[in-house]
PDB file of N, CA and C in Angstrom:
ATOM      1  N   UNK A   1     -14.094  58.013  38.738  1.00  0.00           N
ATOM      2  CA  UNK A   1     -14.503  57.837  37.357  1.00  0.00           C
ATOM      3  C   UNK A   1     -15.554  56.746  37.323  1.00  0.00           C
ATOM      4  N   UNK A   2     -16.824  56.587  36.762  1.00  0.00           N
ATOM      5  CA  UNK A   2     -18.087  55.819  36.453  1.00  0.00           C
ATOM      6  C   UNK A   2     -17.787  55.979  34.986  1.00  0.00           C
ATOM      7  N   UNK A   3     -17.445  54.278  34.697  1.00  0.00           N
ATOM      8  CA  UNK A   3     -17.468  54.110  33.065  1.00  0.00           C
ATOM      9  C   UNK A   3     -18.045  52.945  32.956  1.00  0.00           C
ATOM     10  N   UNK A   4     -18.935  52.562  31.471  1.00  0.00           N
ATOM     11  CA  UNK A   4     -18.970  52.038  31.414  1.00  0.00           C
ATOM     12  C   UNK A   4     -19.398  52.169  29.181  1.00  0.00           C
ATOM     13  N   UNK A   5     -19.220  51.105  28.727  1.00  0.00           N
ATOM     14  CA  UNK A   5     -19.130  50.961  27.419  1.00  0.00           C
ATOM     15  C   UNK A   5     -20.119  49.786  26.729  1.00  0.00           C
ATOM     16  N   UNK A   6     -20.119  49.636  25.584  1.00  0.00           N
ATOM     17  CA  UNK A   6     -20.663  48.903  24.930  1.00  0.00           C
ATOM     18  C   UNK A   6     -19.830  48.181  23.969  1.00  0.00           C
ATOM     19  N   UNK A   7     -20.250  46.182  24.063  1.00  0.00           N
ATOM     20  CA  UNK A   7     -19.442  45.732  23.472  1.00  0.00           C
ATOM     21  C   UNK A   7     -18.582  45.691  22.167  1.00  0.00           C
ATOM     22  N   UNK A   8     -19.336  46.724  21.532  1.00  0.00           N
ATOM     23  CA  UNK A   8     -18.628  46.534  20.097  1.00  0.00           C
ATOM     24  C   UNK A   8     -17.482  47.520  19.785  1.00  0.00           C
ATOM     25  N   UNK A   9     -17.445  48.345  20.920  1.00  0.00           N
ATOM     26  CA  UNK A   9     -16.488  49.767  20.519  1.00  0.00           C
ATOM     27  C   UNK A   9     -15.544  49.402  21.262  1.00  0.00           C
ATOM     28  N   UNK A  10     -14.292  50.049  20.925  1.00  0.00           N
ATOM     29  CA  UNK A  10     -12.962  50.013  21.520  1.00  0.00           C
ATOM     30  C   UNK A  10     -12.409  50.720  22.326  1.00  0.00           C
ATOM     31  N   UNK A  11     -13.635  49.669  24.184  1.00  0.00           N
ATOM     32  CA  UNK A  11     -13.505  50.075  24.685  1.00  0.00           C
ATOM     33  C   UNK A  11     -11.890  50.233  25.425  1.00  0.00           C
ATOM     34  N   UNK A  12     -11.233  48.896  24.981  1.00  0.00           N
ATOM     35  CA  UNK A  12      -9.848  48.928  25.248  1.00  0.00           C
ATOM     36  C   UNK A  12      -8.691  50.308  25.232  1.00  0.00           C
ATOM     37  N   UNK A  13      -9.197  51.189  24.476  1.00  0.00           N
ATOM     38  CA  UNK A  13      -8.497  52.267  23.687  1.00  0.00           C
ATOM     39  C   UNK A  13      -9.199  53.431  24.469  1.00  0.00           C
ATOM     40  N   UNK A  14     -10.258  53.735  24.850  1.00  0.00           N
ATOM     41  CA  UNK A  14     -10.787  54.191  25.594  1.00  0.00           C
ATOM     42  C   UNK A  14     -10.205  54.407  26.774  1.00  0.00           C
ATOM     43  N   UNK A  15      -9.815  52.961  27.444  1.00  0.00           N
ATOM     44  CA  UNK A  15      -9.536  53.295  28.965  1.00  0.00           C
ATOM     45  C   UNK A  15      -7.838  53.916  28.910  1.00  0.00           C
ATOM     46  N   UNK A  16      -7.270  52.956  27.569  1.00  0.00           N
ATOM     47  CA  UNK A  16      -5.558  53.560  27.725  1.00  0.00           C
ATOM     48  C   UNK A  16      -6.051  55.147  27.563  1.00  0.00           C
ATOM     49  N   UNK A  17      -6.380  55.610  26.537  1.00  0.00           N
ATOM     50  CA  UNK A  17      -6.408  57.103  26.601  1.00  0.00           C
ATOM     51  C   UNK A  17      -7.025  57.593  28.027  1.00  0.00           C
ATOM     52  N   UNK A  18      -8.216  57.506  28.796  1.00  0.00           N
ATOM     53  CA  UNK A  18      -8.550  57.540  29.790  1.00  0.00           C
ATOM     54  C   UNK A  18      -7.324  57.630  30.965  1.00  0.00           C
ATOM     55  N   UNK A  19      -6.626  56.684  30.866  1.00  0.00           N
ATOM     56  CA  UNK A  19      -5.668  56.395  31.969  1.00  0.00           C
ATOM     57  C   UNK A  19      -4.821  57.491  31.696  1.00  0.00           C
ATOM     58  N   UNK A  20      -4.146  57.168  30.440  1.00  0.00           N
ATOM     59  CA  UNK A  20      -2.717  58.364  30.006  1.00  0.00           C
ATOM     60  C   UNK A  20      -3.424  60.073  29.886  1.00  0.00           C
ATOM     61  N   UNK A  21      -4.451  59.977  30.093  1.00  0.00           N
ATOM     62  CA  UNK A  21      -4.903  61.367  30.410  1.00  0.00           C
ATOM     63  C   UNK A  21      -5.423  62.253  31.972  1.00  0.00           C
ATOM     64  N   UNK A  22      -5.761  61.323  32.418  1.00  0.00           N
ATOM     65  CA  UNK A  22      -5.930  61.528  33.520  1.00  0.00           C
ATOM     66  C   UNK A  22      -5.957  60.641  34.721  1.00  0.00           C
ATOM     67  N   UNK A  23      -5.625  61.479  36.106  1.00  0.00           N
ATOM     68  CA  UNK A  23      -4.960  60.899  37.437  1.00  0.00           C
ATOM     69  C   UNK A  23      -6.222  60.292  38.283  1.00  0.00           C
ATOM     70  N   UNK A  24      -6.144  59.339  37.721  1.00  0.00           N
ATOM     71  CA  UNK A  24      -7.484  58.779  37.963  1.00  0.00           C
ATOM     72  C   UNK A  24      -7.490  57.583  39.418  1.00  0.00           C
ATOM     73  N   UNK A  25      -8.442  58.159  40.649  1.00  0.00           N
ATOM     74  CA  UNK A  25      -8.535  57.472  41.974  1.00  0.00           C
ATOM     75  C   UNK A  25      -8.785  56.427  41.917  1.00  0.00           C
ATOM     76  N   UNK A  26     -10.024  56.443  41.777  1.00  0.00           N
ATOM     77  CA  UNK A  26     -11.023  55.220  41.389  1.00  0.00           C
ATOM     78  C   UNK A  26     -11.416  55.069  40.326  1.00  0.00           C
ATOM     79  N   UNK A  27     -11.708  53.850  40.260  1.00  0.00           N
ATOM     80  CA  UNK A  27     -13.153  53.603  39.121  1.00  0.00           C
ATOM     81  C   UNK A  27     -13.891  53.020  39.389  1.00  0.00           C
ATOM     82  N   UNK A  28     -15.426  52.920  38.967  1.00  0.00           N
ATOM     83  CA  UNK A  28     -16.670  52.575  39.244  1.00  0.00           C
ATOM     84  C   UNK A  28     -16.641  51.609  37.968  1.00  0.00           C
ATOM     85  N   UNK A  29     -17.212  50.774  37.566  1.00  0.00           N
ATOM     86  CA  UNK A  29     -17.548  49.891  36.228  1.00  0.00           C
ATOM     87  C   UNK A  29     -18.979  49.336  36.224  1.00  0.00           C
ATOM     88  N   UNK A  30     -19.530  49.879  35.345  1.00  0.00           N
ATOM     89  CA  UNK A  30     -21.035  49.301  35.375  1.00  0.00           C
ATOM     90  C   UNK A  30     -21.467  48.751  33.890  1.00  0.00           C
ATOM     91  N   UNK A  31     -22.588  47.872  34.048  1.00  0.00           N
ATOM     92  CA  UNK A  31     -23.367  47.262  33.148  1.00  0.00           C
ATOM     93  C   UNK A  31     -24.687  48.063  32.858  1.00  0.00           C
ATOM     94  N   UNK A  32     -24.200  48.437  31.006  1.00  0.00           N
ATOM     95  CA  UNK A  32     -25.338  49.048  30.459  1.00  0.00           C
ATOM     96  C   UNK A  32     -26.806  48.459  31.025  1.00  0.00           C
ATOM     97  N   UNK A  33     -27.754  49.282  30.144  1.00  0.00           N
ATOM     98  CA  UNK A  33     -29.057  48.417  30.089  1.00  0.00           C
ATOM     99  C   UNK A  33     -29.126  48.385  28.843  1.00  0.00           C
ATOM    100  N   UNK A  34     -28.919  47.256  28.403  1.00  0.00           N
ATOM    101  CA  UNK A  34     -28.660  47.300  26.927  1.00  0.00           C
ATOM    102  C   UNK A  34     -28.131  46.093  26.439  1.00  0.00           C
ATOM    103  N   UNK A  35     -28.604  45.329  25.236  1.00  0.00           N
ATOM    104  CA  UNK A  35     -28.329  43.886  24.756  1.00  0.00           C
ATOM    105  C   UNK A  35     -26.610  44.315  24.261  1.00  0.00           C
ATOM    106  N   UNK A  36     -26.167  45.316  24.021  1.00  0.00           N
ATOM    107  CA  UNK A  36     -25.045  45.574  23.157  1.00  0.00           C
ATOM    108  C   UNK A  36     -23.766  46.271  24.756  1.00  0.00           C
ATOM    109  N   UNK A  37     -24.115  46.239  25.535  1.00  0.00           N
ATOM    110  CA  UNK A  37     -23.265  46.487  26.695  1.00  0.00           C
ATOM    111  C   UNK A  37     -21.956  45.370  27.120  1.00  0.00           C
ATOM    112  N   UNK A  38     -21.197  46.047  27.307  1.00  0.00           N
ATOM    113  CA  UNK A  38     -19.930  44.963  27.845  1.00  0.00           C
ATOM    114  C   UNK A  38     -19.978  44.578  29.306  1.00  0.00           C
ATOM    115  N   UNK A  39     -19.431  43.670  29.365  1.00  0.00           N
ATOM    116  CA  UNK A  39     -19.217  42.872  30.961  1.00  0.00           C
ATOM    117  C   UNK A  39     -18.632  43.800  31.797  1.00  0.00           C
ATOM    118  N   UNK A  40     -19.305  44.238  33.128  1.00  0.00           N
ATOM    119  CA  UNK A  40     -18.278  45.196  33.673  1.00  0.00           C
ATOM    120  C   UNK A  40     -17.195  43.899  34.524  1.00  0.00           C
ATOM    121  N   UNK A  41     -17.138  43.009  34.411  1.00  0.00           N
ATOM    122  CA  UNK A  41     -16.081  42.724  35.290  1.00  0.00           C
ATOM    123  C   UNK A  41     -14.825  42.370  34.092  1.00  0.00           C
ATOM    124  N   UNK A  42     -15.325  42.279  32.626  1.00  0.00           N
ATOM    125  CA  UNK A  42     -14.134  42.703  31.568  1.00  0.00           C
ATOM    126  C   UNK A  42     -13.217  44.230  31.238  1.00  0.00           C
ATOM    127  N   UNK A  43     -14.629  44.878  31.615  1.00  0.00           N
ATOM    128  CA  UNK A  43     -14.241  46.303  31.636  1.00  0.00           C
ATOM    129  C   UNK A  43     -12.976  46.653  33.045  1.00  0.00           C
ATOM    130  N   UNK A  44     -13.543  46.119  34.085  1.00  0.00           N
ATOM    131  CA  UNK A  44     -12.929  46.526  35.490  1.00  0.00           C
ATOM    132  C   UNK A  44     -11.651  45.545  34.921  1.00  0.00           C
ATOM    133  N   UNK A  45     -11.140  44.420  34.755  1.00  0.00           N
ATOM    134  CA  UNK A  45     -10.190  43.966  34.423  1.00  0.00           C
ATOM    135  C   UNK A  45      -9.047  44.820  33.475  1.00  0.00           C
ATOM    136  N   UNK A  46      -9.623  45.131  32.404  1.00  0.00           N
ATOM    137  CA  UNK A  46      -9.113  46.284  31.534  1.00  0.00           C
ATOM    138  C   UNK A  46      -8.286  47.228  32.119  1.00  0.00           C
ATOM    139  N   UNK A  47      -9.482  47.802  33.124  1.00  0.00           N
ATOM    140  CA  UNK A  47      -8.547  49.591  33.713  1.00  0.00           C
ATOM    141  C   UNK A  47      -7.538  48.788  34.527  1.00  0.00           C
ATOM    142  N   UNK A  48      -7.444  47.503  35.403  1.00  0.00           N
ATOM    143  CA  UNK A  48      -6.774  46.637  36.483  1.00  0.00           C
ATOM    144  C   UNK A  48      -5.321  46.869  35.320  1.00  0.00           C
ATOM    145  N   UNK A  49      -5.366  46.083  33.943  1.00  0.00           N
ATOM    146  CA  UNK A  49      -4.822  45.817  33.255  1.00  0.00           C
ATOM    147  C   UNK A  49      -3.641  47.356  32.816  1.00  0.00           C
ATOM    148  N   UNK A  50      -4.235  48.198  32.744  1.00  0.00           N
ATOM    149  CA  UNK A  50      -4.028  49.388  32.505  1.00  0.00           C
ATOM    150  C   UNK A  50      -3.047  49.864  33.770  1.00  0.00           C
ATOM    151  N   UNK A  51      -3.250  49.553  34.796  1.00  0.00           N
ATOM    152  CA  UNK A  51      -2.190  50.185  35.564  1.00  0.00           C
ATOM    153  C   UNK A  51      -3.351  51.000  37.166  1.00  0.00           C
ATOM    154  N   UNK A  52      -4.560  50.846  36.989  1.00  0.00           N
ATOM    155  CA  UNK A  52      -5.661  51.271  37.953  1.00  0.00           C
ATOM    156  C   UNK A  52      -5.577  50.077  39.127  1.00  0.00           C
ATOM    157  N   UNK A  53      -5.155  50.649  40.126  1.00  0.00           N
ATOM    158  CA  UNK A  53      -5.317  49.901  41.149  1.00  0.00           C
ATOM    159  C   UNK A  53      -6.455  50.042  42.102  1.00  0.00           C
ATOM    160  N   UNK A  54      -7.582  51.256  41.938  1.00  0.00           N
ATOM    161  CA  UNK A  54      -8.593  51.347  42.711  1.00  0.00           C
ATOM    162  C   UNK A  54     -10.135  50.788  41.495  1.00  0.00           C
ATOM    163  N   UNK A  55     -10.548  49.627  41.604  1.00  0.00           N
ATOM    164  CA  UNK A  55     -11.437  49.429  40.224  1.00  0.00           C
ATOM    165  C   UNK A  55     -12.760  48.768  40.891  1.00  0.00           C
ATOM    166  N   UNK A  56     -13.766  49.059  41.204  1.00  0.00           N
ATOM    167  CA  UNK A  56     -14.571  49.054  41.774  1.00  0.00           C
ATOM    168  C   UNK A  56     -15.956  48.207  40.956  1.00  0.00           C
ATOM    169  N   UNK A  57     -16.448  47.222  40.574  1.00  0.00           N
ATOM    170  CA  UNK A  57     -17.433  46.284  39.654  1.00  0.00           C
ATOM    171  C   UNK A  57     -18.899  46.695  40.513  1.00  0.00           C
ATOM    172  N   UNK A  58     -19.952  47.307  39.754  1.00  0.00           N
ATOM    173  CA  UNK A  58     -21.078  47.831  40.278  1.00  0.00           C
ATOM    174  C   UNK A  58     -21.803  46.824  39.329  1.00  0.00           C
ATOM    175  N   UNK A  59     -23.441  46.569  39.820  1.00  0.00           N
ATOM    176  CA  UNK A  59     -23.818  45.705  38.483  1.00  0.00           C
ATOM    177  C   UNK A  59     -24.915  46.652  37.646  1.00  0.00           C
ATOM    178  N   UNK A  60     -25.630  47.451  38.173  1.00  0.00           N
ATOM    179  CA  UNK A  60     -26.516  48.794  37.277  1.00  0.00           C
ATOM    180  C   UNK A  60     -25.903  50.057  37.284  1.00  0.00           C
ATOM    181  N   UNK A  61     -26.231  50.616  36.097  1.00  0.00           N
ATOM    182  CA  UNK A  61     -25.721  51.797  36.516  1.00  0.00           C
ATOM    183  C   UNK A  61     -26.388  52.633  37.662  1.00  0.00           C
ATOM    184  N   UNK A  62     -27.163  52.790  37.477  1.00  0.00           N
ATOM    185  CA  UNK A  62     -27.845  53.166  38.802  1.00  0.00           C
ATOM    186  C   UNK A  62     -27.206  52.853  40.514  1.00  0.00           C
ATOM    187  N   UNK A  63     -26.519  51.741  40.377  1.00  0.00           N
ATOM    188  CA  UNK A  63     -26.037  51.167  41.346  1.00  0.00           C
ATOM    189  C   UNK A  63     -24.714  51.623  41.779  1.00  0.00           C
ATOM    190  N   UNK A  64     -24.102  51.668  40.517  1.00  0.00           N
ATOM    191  CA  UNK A  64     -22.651  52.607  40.296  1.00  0.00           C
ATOM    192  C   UNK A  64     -23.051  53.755  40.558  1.00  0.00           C
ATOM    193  N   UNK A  65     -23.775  54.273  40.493  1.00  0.00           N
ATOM    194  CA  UNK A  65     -23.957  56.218  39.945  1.00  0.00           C
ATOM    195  C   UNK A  65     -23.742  56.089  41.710  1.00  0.00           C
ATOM    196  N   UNK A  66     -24.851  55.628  42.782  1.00  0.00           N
ATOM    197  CA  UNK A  66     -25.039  55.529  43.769  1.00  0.00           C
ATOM    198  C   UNK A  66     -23.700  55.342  44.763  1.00  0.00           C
ATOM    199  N   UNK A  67     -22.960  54.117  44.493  1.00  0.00           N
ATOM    200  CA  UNK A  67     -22.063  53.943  45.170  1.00  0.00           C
ATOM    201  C   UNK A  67     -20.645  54.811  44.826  1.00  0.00           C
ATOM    202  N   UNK A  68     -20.769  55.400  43.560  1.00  0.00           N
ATOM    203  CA  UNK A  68     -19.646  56.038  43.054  1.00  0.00           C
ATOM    204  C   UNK A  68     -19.890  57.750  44.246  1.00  0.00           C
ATOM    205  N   UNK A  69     -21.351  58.384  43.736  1.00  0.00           N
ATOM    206  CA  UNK A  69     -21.805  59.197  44.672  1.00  0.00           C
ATOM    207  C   UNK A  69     -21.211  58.991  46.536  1.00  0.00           C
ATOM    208  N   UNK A  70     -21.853  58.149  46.613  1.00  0.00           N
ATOM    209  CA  UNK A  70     -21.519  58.118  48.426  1.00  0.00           C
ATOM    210  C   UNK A  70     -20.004  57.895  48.583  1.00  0.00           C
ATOM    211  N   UNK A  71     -19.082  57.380  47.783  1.00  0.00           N
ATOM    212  CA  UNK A  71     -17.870  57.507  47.997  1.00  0.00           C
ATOM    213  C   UNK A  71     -16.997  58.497  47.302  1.00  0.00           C
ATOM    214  N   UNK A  72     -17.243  59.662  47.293  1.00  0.00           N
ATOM    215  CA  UNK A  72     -16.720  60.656  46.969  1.00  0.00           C
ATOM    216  C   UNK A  72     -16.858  61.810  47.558  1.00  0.00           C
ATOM    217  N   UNK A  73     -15.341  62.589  48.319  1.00  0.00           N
ATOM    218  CA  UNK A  73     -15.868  63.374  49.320  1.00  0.00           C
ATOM    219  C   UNK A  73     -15.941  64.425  48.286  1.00  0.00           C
ATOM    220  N   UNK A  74     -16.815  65.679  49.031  1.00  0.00           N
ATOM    221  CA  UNK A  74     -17.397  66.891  49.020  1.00  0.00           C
ATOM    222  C   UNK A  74     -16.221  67.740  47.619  1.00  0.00           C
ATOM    223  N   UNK A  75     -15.185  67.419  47.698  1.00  0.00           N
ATOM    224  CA  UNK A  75     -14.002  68.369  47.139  1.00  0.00           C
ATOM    225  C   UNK A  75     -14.028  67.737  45.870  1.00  0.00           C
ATOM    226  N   UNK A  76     -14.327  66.205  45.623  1.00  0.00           N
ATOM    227  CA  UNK A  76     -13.954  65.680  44.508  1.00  0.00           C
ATOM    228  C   UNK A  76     -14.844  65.864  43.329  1.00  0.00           C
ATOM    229  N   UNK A  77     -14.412  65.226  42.071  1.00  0.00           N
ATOM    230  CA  UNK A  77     -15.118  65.252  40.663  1.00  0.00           C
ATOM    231  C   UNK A  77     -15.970  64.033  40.527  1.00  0.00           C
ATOM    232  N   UNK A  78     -16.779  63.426  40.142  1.00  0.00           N
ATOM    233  CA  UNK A  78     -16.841  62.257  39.179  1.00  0.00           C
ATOM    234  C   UNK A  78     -17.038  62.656  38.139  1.00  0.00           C
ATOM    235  N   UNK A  79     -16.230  61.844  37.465  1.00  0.00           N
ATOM    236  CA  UNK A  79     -16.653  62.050  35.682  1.00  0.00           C
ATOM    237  C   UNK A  79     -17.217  60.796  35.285  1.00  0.00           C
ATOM    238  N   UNK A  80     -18.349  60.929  34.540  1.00  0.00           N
ATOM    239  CA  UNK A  80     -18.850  59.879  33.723  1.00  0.00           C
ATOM    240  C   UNK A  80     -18.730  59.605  32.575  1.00  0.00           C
ATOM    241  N   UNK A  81     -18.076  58.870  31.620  1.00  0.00           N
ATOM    242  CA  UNK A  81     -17.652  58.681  30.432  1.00  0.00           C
ATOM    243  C   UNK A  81     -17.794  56.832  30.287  1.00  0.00           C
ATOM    244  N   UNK A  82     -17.608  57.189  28.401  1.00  0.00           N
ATOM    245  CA  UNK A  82     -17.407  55.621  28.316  1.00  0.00           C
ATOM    246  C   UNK A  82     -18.724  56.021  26.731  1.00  0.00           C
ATOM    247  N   UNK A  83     -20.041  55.358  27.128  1.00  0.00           N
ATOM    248  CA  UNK A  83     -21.208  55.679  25.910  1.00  0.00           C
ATOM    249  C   UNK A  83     -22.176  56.686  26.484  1.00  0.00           C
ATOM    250  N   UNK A  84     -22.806  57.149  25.167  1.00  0.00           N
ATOM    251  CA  UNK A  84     -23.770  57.625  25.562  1.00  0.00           C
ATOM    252  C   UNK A  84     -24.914  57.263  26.268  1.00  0.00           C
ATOM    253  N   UNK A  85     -25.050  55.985  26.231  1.00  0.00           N
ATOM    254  CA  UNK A  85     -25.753  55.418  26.592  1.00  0.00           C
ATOM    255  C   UNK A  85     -25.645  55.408  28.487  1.00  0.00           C
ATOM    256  N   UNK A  86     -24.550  55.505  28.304  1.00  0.00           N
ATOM    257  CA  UNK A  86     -24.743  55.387  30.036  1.00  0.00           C
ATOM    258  C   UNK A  86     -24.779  56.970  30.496  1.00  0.00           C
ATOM    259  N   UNK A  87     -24.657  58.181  29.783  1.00  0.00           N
ATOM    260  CA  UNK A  87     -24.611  59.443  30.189  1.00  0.00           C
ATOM    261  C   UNK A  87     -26.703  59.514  30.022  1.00  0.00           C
ATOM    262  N   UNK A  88     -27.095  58.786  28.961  1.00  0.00           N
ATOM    263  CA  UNK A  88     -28.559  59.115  29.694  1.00  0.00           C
ATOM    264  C   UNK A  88     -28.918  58.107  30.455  1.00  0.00           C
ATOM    265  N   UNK A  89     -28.508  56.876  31.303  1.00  0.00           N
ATOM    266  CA  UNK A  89     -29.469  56.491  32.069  1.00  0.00           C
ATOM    267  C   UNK A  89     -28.731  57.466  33.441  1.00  0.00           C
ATOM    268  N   UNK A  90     -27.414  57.523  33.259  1.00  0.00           N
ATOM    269  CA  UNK A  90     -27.284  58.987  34.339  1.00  0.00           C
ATOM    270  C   UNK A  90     -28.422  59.897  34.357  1.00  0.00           C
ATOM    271  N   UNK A  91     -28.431  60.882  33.305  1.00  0.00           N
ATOM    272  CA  UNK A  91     -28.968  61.552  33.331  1.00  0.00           C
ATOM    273  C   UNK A  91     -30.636  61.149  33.722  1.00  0.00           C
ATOM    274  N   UNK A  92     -31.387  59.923  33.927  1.00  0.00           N
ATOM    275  CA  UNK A  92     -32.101  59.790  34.535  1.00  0.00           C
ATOM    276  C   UNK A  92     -31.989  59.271  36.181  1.00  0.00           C
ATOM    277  N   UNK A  93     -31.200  58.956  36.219  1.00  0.00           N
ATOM    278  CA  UNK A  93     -30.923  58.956  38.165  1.00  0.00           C
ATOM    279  C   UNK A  93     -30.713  60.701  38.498  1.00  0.00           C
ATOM    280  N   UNK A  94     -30.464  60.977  38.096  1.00  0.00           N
ATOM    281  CA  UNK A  94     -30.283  62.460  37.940  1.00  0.00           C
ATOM    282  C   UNK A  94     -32.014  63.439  38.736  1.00  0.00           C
ATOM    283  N   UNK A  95     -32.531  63.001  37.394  1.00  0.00           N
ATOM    284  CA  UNK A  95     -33.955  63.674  37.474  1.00  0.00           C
ATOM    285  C   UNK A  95     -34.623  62.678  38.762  1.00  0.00           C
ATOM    286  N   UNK A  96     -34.155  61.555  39.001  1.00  0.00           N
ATOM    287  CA  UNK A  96     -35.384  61.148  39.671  1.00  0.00           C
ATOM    288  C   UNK A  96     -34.995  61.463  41.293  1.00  0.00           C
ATOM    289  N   UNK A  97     -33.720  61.686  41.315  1.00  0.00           N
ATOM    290  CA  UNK A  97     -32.721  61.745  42.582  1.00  0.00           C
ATOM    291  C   UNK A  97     -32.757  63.172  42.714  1.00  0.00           C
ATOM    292  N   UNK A  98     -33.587  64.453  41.719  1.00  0.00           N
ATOM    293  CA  UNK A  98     -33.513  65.905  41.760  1.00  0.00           C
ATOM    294  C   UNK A  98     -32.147  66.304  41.981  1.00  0.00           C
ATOM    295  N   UNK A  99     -30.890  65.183  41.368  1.00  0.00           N
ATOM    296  CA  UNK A  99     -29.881  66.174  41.739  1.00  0.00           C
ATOM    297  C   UNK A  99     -28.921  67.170  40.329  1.00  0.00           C
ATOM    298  N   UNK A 100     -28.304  67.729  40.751  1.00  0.00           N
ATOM    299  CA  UNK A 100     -27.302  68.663  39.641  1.00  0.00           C
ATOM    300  C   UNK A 100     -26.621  67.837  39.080  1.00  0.00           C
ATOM    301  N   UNK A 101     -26.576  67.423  37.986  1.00  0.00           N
ATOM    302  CA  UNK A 101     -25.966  66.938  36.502  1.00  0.00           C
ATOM    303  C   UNK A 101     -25.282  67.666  35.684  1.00  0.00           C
ATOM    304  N   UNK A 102     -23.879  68.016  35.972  1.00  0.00           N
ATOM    305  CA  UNK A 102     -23.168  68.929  34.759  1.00  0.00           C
ATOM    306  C   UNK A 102     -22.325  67.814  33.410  1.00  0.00           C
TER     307      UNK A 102
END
């Protein structure tokens, strides 16, 4: 899982639903690009808090997208959630990396 949020939303509520919904390995935590982005090492504390014992602090998303990528074998998912905001700077590592974005 690559999440990451923005400070004003509840992201707290986010990750419980996140967690109580799904069997979640890892997590990736990254810092928007954005004046309104939350701390990923508040965020990574959170999912810690939550009951996630694999929580991984990236500092760009770009950086996350990357390291979340290379550590995930061939069989697995990543899901990206959290703001929109971080589904388009995905979606630009995406285009510049020419890879498949569902």
């Amino acid at each position: 899982l690559l999440f990451a949020a923005v400070s004003d939303k509840d992201y707290g509520e986010m990750i419980r639903i996140l967690r109580d919904g799904l069997n979640i390995a890892q997590v990736t935590v990254a810092r928007l690009d954005s004046g309104r982005a939350a701390d990923q090492g508040l965020l990574a504390a959170r999912f810690r808090e939550a009951g996630c014992s694999r929580v991984t602090e990236a500092g760009t998303v770009r950086e996350a997208f990357a390291q979340a990528v290379k550590g995930r074998k061939e069989q697995e998912r990543l899901y990206v959630v959290g703001s929109l905001y971080l589904i388009g700077e995905i979606r630009k590592c995406c285009r510049q990396q020419a890879l498949e974005c569902i």
